[in-house]
C-alpha atoms as a PDB file:
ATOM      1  CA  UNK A   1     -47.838  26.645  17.488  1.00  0.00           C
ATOM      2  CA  UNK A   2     -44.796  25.938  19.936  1.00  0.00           C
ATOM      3  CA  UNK A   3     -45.469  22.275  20.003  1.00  0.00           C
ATOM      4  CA  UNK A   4     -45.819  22.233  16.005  1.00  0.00           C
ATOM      5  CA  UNK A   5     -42.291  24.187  16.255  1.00  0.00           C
ATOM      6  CA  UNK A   6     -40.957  21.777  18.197  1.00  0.00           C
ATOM      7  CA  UNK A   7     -42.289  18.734  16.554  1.00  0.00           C
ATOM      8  CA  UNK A   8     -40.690  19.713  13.176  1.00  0.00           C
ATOM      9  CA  UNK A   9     -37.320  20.756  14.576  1.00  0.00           C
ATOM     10  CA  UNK A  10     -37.109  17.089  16.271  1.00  0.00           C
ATOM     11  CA  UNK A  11     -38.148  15.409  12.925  1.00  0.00           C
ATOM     12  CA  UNK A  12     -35.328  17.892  11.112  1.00  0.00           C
ATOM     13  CA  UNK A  13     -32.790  16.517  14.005  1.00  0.00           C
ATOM     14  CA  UNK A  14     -34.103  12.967  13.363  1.00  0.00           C
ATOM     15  CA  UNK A  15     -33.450  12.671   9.436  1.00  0.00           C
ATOM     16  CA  UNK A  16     -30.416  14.518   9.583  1.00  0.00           C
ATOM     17  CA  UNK A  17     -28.816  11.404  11.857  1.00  0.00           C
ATOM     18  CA  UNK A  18     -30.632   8.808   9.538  1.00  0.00           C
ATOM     19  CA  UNK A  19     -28.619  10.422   6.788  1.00  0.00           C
ATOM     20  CA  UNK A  20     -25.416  10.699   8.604  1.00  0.00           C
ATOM     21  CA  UNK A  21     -25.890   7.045   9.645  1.00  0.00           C
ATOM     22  CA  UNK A  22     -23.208   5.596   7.296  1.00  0.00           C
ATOM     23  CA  UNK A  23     -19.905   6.863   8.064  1.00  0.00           C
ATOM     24  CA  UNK A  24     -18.376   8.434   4.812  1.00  0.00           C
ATOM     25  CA  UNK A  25     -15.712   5.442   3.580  1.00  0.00           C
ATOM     26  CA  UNK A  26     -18.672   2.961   3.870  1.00  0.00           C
ATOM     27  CA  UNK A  27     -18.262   0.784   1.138  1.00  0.00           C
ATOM     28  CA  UNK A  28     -21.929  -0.103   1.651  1.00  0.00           C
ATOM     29  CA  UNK A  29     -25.637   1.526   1.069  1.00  0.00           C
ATOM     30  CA  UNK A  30     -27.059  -0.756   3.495  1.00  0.00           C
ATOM     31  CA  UNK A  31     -26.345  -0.768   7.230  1.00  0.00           C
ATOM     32  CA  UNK A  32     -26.174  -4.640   7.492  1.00  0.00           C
ATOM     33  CA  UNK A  33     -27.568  -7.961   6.273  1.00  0.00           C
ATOM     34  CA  UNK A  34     -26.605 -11.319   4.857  1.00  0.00           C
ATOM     35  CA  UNK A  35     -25.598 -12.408   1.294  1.00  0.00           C
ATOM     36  CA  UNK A  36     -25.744 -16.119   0.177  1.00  0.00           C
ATOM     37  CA  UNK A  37     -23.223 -16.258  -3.202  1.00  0.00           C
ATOM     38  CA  UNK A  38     -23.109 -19.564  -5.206  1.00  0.00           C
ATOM     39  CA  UNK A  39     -20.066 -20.317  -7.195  1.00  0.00           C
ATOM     40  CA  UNK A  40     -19.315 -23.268  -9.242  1.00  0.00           C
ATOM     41  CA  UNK A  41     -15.961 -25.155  -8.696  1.00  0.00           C
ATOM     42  CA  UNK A  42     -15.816 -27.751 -11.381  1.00  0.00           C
ATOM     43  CA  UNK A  43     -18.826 -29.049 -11.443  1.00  0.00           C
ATOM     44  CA  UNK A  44     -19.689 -28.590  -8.070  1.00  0.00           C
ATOM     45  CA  UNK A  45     -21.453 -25.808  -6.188  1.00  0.00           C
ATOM     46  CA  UNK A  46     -19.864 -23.944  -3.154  1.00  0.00           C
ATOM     47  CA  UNK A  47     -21.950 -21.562  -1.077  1.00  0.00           C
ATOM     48  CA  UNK A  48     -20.752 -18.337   0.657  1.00  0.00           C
ATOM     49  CA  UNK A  49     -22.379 -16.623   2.758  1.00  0.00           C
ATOM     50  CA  UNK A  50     -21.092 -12.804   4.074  1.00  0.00           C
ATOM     51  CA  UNK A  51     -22.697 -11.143   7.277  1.00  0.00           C
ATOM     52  CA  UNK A  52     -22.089  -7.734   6.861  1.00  0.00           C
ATOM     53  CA  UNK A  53     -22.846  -4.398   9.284  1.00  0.00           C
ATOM     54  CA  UNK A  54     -21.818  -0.703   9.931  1.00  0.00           C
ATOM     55  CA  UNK A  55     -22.258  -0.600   6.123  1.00  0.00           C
ATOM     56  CA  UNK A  56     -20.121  -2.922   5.040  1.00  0.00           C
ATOM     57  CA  UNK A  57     -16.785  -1.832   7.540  1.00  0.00           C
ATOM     58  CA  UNK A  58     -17.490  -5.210   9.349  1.00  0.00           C
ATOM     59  CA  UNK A  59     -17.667  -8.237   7.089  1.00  0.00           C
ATOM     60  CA  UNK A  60     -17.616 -11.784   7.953  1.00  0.00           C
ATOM     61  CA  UNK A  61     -17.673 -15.124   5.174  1.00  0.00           C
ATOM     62  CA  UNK A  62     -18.418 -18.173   6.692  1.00  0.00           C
ATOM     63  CA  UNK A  63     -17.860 -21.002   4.256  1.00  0.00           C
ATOM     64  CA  UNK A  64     -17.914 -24.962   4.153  1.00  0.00           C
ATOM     65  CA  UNK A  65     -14.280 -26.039   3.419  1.00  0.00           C
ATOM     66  CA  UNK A  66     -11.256 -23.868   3.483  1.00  0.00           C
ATOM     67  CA  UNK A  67      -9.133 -22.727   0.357  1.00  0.00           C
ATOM     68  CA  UNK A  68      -6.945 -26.307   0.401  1.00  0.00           C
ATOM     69  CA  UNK A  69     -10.025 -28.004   1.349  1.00  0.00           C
ATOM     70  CA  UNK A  70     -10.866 -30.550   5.059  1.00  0.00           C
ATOM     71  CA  UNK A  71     -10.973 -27.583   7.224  1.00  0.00           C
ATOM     72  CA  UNK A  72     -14.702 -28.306   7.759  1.00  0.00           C
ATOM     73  CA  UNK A  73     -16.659 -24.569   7.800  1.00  0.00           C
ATOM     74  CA  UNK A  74     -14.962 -21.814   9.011  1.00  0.00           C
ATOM     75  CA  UNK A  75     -15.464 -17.974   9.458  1.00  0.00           C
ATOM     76  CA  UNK A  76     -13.569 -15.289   7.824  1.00  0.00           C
ATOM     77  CA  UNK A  77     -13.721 -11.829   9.458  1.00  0.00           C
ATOM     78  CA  UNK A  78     -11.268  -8.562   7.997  1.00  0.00           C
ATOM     79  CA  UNK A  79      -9.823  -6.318  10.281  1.00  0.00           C
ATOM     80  CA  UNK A  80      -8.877  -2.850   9.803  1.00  0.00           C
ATOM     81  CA  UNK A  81      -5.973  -3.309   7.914  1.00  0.00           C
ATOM     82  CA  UNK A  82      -7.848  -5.653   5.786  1.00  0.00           C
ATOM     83  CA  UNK A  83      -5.874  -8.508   6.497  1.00  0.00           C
ATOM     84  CA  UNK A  84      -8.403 -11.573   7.111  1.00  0.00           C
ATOM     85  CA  UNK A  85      -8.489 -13.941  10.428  1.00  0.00           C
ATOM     86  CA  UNK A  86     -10.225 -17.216   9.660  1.00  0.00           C
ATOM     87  CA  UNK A  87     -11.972 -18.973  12.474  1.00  0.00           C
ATOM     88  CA  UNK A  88     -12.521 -22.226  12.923  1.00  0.00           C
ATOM     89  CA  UNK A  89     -15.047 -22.336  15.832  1.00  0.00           C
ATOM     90  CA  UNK A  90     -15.586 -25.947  16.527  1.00  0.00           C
ATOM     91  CA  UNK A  91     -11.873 -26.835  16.635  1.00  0.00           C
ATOM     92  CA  UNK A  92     -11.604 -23.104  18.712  1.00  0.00           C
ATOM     93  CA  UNK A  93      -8.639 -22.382  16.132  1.00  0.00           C
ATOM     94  CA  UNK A  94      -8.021 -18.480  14.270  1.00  0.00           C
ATOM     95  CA  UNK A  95      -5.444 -17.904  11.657  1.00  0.00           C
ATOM     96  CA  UNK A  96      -4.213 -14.578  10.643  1.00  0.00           C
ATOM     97  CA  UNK A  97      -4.034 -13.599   6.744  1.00  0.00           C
ATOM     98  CA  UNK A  98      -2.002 -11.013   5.016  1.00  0.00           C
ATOM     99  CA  UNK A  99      -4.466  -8.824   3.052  1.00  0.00           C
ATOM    100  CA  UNK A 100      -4.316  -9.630  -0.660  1.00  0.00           C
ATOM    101  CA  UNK A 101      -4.851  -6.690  -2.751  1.00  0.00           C
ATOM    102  CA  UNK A 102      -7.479  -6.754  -5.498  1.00  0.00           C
ATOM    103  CA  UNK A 103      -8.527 -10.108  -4.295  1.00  0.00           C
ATOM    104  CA  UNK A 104     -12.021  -8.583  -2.528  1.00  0.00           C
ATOM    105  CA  UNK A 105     -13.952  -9.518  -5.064  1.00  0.00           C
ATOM    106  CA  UNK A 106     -13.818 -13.247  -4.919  1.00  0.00           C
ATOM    107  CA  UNK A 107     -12.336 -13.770  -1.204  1.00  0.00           C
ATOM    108  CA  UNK A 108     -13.277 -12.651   2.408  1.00  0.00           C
ATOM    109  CA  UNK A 109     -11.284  -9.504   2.137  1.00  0.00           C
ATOM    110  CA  UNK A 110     -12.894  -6.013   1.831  1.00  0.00           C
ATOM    111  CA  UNK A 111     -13.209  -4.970  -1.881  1.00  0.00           C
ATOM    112  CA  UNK A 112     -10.352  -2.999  -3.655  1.00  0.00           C
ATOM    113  CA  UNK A 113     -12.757  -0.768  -5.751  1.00  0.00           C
ATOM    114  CA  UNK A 114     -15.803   1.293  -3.158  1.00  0.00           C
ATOM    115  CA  UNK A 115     -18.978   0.803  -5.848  1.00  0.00           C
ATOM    116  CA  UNK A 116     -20.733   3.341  -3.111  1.00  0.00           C
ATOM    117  CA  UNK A 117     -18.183   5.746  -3.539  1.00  0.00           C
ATOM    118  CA  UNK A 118     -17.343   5.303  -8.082  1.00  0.00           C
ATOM    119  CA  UNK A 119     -15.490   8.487  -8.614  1.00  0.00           C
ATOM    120  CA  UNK A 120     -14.875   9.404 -12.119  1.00  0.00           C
ATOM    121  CA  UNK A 121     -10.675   9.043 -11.251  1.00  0.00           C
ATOM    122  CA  UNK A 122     -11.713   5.062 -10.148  1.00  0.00           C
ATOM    123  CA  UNK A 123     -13.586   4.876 -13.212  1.00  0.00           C
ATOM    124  CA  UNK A 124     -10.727   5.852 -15.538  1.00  0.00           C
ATOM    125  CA  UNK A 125      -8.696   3.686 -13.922  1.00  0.00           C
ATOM    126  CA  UNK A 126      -9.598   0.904 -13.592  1.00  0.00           C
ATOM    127  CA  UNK A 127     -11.750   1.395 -17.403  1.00  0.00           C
ATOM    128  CA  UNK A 128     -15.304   0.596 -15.853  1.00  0.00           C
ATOM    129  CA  UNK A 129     -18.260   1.168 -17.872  1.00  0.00           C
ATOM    130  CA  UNK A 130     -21.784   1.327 -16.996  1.00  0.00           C
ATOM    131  CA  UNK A 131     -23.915  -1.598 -18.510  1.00  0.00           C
ATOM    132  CA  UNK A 132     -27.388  -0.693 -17.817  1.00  0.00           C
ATOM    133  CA  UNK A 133     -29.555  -2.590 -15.111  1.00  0.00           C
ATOM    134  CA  UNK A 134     -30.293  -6.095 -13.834  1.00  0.00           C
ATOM    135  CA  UNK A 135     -32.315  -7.822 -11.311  1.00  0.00           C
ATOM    136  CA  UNK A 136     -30.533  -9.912  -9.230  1.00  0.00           C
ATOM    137  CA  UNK A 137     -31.738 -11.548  -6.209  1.00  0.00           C
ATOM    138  CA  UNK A 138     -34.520  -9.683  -6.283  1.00  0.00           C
ATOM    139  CA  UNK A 139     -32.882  -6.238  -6.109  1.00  0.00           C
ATOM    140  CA  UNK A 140     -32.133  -3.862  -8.907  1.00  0.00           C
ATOM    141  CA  UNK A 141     -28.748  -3.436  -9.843  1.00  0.00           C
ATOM    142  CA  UNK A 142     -26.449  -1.844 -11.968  1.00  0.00           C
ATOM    143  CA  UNK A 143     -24.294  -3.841 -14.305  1.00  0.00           C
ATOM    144  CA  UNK A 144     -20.509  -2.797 -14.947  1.00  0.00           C
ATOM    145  CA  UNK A 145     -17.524  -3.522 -16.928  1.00  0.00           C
ATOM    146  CA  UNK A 146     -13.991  -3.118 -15.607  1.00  0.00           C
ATOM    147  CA  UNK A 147     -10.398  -4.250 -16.467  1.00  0.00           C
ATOM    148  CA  UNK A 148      -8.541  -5.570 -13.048  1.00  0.00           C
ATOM    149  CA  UNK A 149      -4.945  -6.648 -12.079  1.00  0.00           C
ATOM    150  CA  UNK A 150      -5.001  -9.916 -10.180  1.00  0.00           C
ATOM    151  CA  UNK A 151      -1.390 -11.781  -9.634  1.00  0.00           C
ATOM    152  CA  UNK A 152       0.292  -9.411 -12.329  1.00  0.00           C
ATOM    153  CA  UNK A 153      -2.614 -10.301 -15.333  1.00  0.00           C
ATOM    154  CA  UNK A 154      -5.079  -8.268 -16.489  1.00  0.00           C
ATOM    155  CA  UNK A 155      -8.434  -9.413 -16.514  1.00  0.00           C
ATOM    156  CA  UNK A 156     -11.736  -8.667 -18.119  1.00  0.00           C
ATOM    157  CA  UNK A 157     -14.459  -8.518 -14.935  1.00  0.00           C
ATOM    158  CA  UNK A 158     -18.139  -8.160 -15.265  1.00  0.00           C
ATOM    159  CA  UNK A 159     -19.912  -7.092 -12.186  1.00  0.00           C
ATOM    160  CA  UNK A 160     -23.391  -6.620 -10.717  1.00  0.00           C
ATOM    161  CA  UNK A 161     -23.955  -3.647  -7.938  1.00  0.00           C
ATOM    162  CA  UNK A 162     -26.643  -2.879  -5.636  1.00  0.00           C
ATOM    163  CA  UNK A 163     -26.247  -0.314  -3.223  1.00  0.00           C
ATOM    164  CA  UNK A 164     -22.333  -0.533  -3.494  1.00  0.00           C
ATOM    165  CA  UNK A 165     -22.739  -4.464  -3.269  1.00  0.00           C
ATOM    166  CA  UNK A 166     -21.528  -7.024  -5.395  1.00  0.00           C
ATOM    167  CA  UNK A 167     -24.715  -9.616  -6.024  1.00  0.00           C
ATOM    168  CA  UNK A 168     -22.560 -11.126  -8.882  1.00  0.00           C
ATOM    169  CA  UNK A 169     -19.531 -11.274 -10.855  1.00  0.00           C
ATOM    170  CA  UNK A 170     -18.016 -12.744 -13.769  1.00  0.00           C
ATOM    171  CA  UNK A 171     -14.384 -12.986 -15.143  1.00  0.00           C
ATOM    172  CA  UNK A 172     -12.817 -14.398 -18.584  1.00  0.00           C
ATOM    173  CA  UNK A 173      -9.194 -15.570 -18.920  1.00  0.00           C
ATOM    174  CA  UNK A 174      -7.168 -17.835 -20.504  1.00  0.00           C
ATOM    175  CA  UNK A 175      -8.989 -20.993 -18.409  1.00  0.00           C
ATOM    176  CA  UNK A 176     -11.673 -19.733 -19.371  1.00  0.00           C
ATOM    177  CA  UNK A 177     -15.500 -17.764 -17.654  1.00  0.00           C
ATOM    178  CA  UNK A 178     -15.728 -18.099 -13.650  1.00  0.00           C
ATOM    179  CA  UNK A 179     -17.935 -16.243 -11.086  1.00  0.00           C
ATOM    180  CA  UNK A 180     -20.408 -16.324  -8.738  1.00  0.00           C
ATOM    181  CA  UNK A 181     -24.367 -15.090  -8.127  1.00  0.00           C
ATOM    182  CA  UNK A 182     -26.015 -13.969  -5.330  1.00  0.00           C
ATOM    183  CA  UNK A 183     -28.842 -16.640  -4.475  1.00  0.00           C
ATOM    184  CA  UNK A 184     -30.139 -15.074  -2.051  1.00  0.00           C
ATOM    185  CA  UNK A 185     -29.922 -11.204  -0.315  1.00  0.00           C
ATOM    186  CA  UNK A 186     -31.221  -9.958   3.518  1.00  0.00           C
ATOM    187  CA  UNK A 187     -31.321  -6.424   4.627  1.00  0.00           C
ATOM    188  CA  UNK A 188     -31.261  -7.939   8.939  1.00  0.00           C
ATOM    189  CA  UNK A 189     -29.721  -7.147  11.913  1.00  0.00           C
ATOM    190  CA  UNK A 190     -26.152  -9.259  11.971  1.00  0.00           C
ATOM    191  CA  UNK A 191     -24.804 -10.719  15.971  1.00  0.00           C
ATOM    192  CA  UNK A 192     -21.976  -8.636  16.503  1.00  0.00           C
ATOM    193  CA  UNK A 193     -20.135 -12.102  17.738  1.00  0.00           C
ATOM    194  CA  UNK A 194     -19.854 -13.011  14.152  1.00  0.00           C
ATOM    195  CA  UNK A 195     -17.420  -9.800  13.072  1.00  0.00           C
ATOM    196  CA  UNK A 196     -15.220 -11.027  16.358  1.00  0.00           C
ATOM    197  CA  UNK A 197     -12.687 -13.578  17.799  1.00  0.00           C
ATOM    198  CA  UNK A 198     -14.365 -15.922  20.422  1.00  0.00           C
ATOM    199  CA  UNK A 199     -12.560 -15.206  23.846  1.00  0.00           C
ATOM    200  CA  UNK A 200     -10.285 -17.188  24.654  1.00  0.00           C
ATOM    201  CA  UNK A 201      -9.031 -18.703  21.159  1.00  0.00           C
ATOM    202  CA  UNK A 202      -5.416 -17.728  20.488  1.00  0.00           C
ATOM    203  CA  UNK A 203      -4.743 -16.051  16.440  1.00  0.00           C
ATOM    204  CA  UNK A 204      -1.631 -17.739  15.295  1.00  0.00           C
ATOM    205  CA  UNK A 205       0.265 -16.045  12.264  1.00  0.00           C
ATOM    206  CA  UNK A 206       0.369 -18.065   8.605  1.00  0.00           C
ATOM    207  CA  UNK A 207       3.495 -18.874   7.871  1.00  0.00           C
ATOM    208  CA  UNK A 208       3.279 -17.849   3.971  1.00  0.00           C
ATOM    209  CA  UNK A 209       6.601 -19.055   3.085  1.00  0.00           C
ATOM    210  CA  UNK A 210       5.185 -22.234   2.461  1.00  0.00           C
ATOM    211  CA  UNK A 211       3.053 -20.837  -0.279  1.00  0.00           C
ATOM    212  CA  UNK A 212       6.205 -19.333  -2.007  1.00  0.00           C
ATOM    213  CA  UNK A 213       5.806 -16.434  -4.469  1.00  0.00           C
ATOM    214  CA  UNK A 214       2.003 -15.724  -3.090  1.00  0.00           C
ATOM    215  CA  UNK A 215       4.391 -14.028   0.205  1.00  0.00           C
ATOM    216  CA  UNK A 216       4.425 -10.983  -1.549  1.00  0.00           C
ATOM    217  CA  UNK A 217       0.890 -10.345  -1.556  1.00  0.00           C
END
């Protein structure tokens, strides 16, 4: 009877820290894992793919090309001020980014909007709606509607969400419909290297002055 006692109050100890496990602004339902995006640029396809752990707190893009293109593939981690560092680790280069608001969605920032935490204040306002479900990538998700602000516009935003992450996203405006889908989705253990800077590589500051008005993101 003592050992049953015991056995039980070690299981009770047990599930209690599997469901204190994510810590309670985790934008994520899963601990860690990889997500392969596909987006079409004109014609042609890029792939993304985001390493994720600690629920989604560390996140890391690594993509072929950088934003003005001939940066060969680099590595985009956010730190805790969600302002991004992107790594180049074959020419041993980093380059810190001021965090641009709203833009987690679509860049290597961490999401504006937590889908893990949708409180009905979030939901008013930023007018989401619930869809109904989806399969995408092989997971279940649910399907939302939203109105964002991105550079001063408002814009219509379609979104798919499993477990407070985004599998796949679609926007209208004036040039037109633009997104990306998840191709492929892996609940894995993630290197912790890949959330850090390698030692020894200096982070240099952008200079966004040359990019005029987007400074004052």
């Amino acid at each position: 009877m003592k050992k049953m006692f015991l056995a039980a109050a070690l299981l009770a100890v047990v599930s209690l820290a599997n469901a204190q496990g994510a810590p309670a602004d985790a934008p994520y339902g899963v601990k860690s894992g990889v997500i392969t995006m596909s987006m079409d640029m004109m014609g042609n396809e890029m792939i993304t793919e985001t390493y994720f752990d600690n629920y989604g707190l560390k996140t890391a893009q690594v993509s072929e090309g950088g934003f003005m293109g001939g940066e060969g593939k680099t590595r985009t981690i956010t730190d805790k001020d969600g302002a991004q560092i992107r790594i180049n680790d074959a020419e041993k280069t980093a380059t810190k980014m001021p965090a641009f608001g709203g833009m987690g969605g679509f860049g290597g920032g961490r999401a504006q909007i937590n889908w893990n935490n949708l409180t009905d204040q979030v939901k008013k306002d930023n007018n989401i709606k619930e869809l109904g479900k989806e399969t995408i990538a092989g997971v279940e998700c649910t399907k939302y509607s939203m109105t964002m602000d991105m550079m001063g516009q408002s814009m219509e935003q379609t979104v798919w969400i499993y477990k407070g992450i985004q599998l796949k996203n679609e926007m209208n405006s004036d040039m037109g419909t633009f997104g990306s889908t998840c191709k492929k989705f892996e609940e894995k253990a993630v290197d912790a290297a890949m959330f850090e800077v390698p030692a020894g590589v200096k982070v240099e500051e952008m200079d966004m002055s040359q990019f005029g008005g987007f400074g004052g993101f």
